[in-house]
N, C-alpha and C. Protein backbone atom coordinates (compact mmCIF):
# COMPACT_ATOMS: atom_id res chain seq x y z
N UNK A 1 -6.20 -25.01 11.01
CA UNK A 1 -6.83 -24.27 12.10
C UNK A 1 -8.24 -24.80 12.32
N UNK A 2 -8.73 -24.89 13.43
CA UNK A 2 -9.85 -25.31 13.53
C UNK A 2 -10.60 -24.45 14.18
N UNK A 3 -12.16 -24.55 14.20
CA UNK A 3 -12.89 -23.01 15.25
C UNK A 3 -14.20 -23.67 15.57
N UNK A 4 -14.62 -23.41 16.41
CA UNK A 4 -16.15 -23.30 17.32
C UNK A 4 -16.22 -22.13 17.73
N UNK A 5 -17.85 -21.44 17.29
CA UNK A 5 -18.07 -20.72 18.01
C UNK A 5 -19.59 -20.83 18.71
N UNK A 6 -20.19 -20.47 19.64
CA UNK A 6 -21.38 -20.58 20.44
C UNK A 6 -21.85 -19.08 21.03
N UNK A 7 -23.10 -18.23 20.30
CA UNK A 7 -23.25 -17.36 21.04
C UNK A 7 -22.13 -16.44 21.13
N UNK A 8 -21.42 -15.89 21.66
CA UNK A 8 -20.22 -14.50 21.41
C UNK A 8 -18.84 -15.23 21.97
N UNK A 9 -18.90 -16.24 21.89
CA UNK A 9 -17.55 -17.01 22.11
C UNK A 9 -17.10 -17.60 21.19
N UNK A 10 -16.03 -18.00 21.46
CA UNK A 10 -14.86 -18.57 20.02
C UNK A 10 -13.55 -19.20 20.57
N UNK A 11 -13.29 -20.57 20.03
CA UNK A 11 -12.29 -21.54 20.29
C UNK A 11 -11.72 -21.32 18.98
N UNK A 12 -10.47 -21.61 19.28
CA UNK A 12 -9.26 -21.62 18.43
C UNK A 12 -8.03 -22.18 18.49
N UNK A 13 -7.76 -23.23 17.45
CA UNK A 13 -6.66 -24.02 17.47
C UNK A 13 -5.97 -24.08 16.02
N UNK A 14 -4.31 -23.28 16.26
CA UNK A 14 -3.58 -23.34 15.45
C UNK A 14 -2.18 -24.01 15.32
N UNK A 15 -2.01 -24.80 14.74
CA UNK A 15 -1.35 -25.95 14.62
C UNK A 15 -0.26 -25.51 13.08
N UNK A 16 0.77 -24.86 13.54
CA UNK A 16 1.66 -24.90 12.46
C UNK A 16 3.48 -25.66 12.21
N UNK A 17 4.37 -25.61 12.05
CA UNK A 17 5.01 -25.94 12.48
C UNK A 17 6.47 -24.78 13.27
N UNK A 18 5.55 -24.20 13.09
CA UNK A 18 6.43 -22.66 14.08
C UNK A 18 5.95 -22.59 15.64
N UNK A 19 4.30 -22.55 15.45
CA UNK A 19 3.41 -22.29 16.63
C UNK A 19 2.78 -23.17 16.60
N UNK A 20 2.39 -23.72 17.90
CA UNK A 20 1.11 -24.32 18.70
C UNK A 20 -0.06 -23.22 19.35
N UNK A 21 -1.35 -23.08 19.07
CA UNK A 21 -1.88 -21.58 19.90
C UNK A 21 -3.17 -22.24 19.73
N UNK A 22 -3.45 -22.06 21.03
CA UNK A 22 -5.07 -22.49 21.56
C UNK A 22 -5.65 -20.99 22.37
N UNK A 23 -6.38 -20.77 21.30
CA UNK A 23 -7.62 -19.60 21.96
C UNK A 23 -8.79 -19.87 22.43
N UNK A 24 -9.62 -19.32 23.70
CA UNK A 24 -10.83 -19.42 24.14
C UNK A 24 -11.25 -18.15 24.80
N UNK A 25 -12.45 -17.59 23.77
CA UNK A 25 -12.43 -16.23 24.80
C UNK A 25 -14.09 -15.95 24.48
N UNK A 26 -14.63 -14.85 25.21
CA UNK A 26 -15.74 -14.78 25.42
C UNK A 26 -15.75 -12.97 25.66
N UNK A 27 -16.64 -12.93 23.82
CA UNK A 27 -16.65 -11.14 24.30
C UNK A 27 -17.57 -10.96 25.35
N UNK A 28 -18.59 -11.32 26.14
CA UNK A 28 -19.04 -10.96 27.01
C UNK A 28 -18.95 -11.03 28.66
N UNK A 29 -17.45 -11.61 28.66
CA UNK A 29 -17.19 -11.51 30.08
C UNK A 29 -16.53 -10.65 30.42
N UNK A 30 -15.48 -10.68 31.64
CA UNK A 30 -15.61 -9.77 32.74
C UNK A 30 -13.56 -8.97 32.26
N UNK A 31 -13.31 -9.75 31.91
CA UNK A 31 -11.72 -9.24 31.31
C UNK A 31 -10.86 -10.54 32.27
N UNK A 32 -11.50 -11.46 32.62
CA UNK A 32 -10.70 -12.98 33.13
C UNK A 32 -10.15 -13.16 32.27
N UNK A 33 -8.84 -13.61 32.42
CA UNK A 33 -7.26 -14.13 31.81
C UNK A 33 -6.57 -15.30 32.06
N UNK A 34 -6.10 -16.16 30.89
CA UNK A 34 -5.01 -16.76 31.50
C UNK A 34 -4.05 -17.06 30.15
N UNK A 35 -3.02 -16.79 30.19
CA UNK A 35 -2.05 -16.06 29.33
C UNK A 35 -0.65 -16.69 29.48
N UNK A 36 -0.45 -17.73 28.17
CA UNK A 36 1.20 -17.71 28.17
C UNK A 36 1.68 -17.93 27.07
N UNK A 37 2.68 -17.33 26.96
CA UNK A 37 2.89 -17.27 25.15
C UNK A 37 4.71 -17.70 25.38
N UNK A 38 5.19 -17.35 26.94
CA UNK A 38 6.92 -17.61 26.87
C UNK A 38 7.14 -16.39 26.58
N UNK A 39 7.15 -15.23 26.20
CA UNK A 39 7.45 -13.92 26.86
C UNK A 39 6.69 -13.04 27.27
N UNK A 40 7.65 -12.72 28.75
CA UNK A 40 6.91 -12.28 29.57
C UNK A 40 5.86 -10.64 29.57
N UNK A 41 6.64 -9.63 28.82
CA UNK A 41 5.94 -8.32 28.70
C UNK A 41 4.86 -8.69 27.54
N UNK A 42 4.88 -9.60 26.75
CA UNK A 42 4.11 -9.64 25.38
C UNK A 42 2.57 -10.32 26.64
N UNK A 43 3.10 -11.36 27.40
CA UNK A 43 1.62 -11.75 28.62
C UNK A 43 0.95 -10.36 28.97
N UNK A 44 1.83 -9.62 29.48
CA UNK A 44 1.33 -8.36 30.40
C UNK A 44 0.89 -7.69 29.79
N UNK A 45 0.93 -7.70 28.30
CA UNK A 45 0.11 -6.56 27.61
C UNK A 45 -1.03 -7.21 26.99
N UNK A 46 -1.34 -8.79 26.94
CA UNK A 46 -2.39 -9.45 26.48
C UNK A 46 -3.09 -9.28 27.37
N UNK A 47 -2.85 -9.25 29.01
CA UNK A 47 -3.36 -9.32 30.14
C UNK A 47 -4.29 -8.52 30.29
N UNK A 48 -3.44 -7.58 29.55
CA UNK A 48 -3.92 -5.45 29.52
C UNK A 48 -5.28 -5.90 28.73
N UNK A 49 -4.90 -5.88 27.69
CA UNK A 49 -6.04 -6.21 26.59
C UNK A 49 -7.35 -7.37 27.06
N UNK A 50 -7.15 -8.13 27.80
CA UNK A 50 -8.25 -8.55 28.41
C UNK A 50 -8.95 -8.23 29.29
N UNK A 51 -8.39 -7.87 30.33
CA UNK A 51 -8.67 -7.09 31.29
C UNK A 51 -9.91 -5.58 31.19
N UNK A 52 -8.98 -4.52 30.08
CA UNK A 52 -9.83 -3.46 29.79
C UNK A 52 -10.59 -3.61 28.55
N UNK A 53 -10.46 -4.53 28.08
CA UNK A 53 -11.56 -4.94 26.63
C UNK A 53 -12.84 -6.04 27.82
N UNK A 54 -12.71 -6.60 28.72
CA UNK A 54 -13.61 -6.98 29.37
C UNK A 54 -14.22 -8.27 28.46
N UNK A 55 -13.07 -8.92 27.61
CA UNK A 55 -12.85 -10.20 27.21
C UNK A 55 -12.16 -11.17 27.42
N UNK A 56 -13.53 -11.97 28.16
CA UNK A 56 -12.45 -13.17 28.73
C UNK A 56 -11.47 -14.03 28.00
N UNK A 57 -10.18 -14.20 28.21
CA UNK A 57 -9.13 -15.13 27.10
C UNK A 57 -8.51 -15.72 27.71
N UNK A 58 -8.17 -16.57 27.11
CA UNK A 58 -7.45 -18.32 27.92
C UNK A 58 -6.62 -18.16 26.68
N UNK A 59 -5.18 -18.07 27.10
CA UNK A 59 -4.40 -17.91 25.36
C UNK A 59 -3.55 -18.71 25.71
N UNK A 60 -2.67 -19.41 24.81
CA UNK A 60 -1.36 -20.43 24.98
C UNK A 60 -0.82 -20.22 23.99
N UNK A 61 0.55 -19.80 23.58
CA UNK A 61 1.23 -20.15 22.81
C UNK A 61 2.37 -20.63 22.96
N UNK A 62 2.81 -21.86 22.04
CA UNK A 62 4.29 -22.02 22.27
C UNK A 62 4.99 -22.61 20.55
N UNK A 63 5.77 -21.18 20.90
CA UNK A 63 6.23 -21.22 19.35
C UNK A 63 7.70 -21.29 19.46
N UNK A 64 8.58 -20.97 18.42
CA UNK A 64 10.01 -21.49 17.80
C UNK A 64 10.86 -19.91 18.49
N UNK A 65 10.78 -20.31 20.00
CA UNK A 65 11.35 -18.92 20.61
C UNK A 65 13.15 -19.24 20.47
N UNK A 66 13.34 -20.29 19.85
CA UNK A 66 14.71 -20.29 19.90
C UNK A 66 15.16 -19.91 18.76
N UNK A 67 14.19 -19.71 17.89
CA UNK A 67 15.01 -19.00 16.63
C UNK A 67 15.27 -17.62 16.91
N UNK A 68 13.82 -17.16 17.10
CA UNK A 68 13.35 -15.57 17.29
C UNK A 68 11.75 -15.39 17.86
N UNK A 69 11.32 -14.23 18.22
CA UNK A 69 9.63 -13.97 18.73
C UNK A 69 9.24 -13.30 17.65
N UNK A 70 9.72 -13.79 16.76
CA UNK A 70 8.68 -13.32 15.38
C UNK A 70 7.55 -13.90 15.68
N UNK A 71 7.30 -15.46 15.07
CA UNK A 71 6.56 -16.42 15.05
C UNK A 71 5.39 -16.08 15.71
N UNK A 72 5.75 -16.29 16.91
CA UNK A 72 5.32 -16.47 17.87
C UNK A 72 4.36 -14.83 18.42
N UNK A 73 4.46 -13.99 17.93
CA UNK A 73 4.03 -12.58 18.32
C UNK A 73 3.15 -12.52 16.90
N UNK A 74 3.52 -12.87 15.66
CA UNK A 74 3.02 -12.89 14.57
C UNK A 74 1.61 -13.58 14.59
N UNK A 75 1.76 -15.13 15.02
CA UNK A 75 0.85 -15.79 14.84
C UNK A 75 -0.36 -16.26 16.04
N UNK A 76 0.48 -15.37 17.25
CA UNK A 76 -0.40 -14.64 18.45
C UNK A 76 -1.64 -14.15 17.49
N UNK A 77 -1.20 -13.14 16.87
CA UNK A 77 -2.03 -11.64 16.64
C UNK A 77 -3.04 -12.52 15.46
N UNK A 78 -2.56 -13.29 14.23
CA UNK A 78 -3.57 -13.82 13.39
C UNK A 78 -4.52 -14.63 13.99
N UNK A 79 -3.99 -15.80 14.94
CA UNK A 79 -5.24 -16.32 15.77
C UNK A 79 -6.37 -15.55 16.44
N UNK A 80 -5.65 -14.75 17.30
CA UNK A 80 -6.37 -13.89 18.84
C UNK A 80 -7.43 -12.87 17.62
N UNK A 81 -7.08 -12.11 16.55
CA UNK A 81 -7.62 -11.81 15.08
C UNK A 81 -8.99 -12.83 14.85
N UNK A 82 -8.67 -14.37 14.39
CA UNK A 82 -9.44 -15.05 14.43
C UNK A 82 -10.62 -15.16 15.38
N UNK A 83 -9.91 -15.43 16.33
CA UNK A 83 -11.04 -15.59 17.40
C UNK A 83 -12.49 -14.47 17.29
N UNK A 84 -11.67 -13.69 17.79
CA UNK A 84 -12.58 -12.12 17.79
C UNK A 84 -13.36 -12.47 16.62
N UNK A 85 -12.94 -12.35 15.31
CA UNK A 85 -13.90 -12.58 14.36
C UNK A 85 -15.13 -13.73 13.96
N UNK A 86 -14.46 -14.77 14.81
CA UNK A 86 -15.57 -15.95 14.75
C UNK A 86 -16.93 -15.80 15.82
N UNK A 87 -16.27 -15.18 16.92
CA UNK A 87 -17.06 -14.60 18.06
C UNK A 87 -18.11 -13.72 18.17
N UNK A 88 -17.48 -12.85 16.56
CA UNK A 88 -18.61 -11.85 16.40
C UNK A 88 -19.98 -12.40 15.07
N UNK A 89 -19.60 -12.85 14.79
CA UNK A 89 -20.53 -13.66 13.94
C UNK A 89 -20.92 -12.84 12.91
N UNK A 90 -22.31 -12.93 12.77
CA UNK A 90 -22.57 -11.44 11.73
C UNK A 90 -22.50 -10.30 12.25
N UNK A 91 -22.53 -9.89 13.32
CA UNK A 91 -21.92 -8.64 13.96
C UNK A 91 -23.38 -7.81 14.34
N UNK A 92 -24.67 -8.77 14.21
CA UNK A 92 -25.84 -7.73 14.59
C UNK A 92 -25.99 -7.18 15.50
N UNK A 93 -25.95 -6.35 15.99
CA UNK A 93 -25.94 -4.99 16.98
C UNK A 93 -25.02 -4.33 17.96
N UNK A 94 -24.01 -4.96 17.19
CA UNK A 94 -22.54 -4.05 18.02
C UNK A 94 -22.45 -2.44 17.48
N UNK A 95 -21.90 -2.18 18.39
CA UNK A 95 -21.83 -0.87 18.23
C UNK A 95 -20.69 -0.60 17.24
N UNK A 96 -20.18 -1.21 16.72
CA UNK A 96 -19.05 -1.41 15.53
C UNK A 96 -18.04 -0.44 15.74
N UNK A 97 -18.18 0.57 16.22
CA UNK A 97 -17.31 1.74 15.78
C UNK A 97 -16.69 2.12 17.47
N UNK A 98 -15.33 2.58 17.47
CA UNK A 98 -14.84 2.78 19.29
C UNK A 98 -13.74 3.35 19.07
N UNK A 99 -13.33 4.65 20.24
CA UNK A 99 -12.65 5.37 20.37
C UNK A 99 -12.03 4.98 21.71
N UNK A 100 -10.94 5.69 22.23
CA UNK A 100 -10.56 5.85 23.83
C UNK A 100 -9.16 6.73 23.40
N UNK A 101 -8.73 7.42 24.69
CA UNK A 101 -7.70 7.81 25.18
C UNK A 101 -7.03 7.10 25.96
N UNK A 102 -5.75 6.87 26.58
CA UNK A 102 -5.62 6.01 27.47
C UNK A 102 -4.17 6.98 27.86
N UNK A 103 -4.24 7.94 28.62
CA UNK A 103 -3.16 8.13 29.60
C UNK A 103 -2.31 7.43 30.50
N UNK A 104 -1.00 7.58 30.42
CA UNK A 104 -0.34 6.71 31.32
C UNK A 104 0.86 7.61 31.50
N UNK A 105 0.96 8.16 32.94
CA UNK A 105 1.72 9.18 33.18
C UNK A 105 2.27 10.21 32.79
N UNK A 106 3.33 9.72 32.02
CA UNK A 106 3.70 11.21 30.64
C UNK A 106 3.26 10.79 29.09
N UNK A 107 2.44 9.94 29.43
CA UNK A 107 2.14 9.15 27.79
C UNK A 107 0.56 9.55 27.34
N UNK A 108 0.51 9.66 26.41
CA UNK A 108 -0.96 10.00 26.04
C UNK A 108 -1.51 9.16 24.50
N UNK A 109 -2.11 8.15 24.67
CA UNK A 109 -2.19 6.96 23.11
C UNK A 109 -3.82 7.05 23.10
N UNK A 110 -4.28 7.24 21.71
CA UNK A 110 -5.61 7.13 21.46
C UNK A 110 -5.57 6.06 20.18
N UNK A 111 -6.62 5.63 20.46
CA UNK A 111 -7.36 4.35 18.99
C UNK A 111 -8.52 4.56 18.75
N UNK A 112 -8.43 4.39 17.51
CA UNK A 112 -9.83 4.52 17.13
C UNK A 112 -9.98 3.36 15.78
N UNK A 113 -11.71 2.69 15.97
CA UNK A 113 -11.62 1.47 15.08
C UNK A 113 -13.01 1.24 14.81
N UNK A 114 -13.10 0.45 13.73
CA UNK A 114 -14.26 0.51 13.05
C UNK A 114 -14.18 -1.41 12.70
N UNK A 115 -15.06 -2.06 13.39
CA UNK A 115 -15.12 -3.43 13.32
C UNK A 115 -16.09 -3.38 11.85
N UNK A 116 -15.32 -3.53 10.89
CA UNK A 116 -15.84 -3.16 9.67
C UNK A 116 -15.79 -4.18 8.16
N UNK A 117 -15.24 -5.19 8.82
CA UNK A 117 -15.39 -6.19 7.92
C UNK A 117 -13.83 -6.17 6.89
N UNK A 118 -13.57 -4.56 7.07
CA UNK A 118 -12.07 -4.25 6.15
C UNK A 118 -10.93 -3.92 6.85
N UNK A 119 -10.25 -4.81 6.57
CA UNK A 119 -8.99 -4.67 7.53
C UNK A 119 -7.97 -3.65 6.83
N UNK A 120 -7.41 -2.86 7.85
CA UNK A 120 -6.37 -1.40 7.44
C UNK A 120 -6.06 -1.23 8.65
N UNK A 121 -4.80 -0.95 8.79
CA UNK A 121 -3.59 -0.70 10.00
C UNK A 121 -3.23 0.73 9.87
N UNK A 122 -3.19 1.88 10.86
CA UNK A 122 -2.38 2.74 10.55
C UNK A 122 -1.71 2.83 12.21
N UNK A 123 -0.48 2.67 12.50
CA UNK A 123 0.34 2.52 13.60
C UNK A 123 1.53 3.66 13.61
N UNK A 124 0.88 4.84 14.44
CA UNK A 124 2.02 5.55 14.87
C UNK A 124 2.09 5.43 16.37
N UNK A 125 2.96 4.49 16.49
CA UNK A 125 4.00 4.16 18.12
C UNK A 125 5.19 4.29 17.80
N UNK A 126 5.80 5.13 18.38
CA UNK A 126 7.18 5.29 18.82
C UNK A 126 7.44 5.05 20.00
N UNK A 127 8.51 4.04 19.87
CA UNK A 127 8.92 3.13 21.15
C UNK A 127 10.75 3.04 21.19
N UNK A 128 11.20 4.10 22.18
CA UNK A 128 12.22 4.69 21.81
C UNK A 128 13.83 3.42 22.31
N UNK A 129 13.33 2.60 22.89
CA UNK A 129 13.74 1.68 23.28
C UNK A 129 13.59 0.01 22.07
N UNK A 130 14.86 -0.46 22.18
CA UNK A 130 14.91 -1.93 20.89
C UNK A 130 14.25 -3.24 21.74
N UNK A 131 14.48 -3.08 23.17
CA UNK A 131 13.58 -4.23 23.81
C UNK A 131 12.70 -3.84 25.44
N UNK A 132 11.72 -4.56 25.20
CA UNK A 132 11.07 -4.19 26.73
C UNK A 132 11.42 -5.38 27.47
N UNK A 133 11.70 -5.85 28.28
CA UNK A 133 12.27 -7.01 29.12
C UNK A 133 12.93 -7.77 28.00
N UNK A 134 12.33 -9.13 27.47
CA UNK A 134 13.36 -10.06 26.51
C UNK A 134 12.32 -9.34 25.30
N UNK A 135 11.08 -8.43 25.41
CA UNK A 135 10.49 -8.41 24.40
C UNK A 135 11.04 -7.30 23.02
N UNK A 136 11.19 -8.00 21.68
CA UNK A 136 11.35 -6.87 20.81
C UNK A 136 10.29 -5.95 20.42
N UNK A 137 10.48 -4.88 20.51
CA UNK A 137 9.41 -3.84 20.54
C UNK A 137 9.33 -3.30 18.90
N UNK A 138 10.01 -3.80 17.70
CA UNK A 138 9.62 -3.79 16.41
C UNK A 138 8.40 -4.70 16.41
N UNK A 139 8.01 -5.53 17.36
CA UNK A 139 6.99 -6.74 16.54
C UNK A 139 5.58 -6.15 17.09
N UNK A 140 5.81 -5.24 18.04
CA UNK A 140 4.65 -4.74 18.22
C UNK A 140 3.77 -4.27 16.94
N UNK A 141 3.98 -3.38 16.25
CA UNK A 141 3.18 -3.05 14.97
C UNK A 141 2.62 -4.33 14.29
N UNK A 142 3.81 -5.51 13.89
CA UNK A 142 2.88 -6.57 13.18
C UNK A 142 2.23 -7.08 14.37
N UNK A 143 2.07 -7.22 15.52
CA UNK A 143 0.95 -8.13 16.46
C UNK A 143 -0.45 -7.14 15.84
N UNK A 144 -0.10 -6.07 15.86
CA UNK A 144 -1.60 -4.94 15.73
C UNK A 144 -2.11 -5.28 14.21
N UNK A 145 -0.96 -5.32 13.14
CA UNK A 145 -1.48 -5.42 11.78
C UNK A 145 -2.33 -6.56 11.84
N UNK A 146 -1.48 -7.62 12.47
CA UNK A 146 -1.71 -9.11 12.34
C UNK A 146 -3.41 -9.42 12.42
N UNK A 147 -3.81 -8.43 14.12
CA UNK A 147 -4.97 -9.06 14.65
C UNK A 147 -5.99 -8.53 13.86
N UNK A 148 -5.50 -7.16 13.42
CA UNK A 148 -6.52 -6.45 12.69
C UNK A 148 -6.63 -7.02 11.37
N UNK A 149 -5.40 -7.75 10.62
CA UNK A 149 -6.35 -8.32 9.44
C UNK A 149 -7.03 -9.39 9.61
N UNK A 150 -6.75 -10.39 10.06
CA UNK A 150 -7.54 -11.39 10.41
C UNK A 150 -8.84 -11.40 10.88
N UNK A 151 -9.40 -10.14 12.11
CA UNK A 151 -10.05 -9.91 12.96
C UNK A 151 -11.20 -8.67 11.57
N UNK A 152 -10.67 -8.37 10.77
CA UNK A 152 -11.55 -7.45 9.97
C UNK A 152 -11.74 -5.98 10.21
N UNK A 153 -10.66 -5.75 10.91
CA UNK A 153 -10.76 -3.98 12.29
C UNK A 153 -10.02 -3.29 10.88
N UNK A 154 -10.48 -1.83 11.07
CA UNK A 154 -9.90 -0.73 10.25
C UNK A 154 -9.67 -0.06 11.75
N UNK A 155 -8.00 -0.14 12.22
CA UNK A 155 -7.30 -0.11 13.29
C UNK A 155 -6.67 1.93 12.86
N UNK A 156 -6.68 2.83 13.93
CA UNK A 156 -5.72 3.94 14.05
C UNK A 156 -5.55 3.69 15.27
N UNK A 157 -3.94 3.55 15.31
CA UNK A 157 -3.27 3.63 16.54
C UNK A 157 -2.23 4.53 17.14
N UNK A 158 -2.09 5.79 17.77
CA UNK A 158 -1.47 6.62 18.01
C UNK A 158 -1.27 7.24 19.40
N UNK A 159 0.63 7.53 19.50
CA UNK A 159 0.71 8.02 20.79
C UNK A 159 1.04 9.21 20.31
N UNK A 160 0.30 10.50 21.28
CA UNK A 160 0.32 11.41 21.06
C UNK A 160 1.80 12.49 21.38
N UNK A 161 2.49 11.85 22.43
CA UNK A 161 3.35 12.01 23.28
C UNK A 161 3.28 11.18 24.51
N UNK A 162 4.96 10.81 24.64
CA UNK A 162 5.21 10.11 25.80
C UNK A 162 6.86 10.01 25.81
N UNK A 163 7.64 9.37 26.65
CA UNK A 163 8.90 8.90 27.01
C UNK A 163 9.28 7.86 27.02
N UNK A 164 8.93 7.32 28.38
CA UNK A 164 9.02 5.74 28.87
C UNK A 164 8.45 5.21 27.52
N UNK A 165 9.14 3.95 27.66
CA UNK A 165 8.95 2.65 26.57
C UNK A 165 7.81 1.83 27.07
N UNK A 166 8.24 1.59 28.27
CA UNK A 166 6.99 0.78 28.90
C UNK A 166 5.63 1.42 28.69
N UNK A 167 5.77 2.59 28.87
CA UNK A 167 4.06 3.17 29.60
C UNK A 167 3.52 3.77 28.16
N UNK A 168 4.47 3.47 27.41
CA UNK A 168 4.28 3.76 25.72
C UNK A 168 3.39 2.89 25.14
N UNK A 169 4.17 1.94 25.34
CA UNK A 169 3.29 0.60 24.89
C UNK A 169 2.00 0.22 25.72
N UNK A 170 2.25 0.09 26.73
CA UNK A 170 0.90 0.15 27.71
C UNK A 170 -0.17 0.91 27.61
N UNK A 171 -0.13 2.59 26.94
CA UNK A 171 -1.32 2.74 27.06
C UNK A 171 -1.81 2.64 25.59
N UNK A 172 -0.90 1.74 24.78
CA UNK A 172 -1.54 1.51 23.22
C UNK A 172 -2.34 0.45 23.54
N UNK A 173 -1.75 -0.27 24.05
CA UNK A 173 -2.74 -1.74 24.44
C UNK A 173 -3.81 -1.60 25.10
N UNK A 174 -3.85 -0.28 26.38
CA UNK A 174 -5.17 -0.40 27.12
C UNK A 174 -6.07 1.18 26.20
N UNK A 175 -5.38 1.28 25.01
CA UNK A 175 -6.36 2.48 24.39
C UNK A 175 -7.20 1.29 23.59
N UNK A 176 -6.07 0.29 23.00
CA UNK A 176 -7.36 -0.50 21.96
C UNK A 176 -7.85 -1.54 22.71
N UNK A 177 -7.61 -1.58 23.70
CA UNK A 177 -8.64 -2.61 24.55
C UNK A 177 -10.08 -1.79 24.67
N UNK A 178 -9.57 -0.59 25.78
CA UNK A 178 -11.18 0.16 25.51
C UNK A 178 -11.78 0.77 24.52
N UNK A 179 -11.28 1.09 23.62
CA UNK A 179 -11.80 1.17 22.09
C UNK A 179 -12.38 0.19 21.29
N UNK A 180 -11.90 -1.24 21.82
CA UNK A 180 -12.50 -2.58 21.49
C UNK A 180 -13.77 -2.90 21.94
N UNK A 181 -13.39 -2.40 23.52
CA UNK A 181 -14.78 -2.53 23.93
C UNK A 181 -15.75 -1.78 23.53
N UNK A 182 -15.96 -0.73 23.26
CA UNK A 182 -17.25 -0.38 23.05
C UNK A 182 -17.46 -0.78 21.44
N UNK A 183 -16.95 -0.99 20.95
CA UNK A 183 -17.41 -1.09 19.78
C UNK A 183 -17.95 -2.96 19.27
N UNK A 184 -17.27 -3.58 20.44
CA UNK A 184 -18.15 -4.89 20.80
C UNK A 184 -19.14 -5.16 21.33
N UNK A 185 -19.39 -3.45 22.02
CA UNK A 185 -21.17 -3.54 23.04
C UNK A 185 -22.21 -3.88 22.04
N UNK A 186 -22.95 -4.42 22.62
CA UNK A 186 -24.38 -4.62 22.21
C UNK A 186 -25.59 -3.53 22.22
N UNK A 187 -25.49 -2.70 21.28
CA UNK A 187 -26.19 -1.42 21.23
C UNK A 187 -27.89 -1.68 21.19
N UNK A 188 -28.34 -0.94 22.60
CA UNK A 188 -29.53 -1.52 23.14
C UNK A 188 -30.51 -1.06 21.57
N UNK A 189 -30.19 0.32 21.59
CA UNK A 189 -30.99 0.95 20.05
C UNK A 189 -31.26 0.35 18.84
N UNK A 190 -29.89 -0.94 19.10
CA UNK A 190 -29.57 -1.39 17.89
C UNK A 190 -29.64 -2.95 17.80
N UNK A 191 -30.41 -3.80 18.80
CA UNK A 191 -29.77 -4.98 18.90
C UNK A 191 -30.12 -5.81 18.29
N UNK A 192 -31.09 -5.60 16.99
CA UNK A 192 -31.48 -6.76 16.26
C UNK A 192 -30.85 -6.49 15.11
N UNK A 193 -30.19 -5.45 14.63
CA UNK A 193 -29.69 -4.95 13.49
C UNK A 193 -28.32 -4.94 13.21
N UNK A 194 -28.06 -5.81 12.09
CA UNK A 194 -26.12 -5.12 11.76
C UNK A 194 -25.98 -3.57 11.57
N UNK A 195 -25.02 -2.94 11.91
CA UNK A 195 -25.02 -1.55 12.20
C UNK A 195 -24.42 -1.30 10.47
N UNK A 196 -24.95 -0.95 9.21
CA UNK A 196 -24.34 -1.23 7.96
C UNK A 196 -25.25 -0.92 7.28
N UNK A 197 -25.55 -0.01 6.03
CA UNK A 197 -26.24 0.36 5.68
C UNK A 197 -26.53 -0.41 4.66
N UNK A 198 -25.75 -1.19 4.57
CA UNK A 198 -25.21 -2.60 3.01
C UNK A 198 -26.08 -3.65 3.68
N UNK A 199 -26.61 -3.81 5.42
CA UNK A 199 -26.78 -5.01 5.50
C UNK A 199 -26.03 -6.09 6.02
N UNK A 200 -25.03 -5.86 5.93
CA UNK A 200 -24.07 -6.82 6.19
C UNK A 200 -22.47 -5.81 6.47
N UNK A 201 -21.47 -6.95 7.36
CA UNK A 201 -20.03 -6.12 7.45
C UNK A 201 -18.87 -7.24 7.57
């Protein structure tokens, strides 16, 4: 794997023999996208995540979709993980810590996360459906474990109630997008300081 980072941006190139995945993203832009991984709902929800995290990402993957979208959803989440973490550097004056709700018709999903240096997953989605278009909706949980260990997030992810499969998953993705975001802001109170009482995160 290789990485550059400059200021709150971060390149990323992973070279395995499952996946090919080139990341470029920039926590301080506008939520600009360009997204292909070869399945199609797994794009639309990266899309999500750029879009309402208001991080720009240029993502590519092309992995071993003829075996299965393990791979390939797996090693999405450890890179896109990477990135974020190279991007944030020492992490001086983010607001570290982010909540959201994210309603989506009969669905109701909240996240909450602590950019904390310690990675921990807790994922309650129920997704009552085995695929969303060609996508398997078991790999959702490891894309979330994935990014969050790599990325250093102490991740809660929960739908409170909902139905639809689609709008299930959708508002998990646009709860931890805006939960991402604030906790990537640059806290004016705070901006010369790691937010850490240790000093460091």
């Amino acid at each position: 794997m290789s990485l550059f980072a400059s200021s709150r941006t971060a390149t990323v190139r992973r070279d395995t023999k499952e996946t090919k995945i080139a990341i470029d993203l920039d926590l301080d832009g506008t939520g600009a996208y360009e997204i292909s991984t070869g399945i199609g709902f797994f794009d639309h929800m990266l899309e999500q995540l750029s879009r309402h995290s208001l991080v720009d990402l240029k993502l590519t993957t092309k992995g071993d979709l003829h075996i299965d979208q393990h791979h390939t959803v797996e090693d999405t989440g450890l890179a896109l993980g990477e990135a974020l973490k190279v991007a944030l550097g020492d992490k001086r004056g983010i607001r570290r810590y982010g909540q959201a709700y994210a309603p989506m018709d009969e669905t109701l999903t909240r996240c909450a996360l602590d950019i904390s240096g310690r990675p921990y997953t807790v994922y309650r989605v129920e997704i009552p459906h085995g695929h969303l278009g060609q996508m398997d909706t078991e790999l959702f949980p490891h894309f979330f474990e994935s990014l969050a260990q790599t990325a250093g997030l102490t991740l809660h992810l929960e739908t409170l109630y909902g139905e639809n499969s689609h709008h299930i998953i959708e508002s998990a993705f646009k709860a931890f997008a805006r939960a991402l975001r604030m906790g990537l802001e640059i806290d004016a109170r705070n901006a010369g300081a790691v937010p850490s009482t240790k000093g460091t995160l």
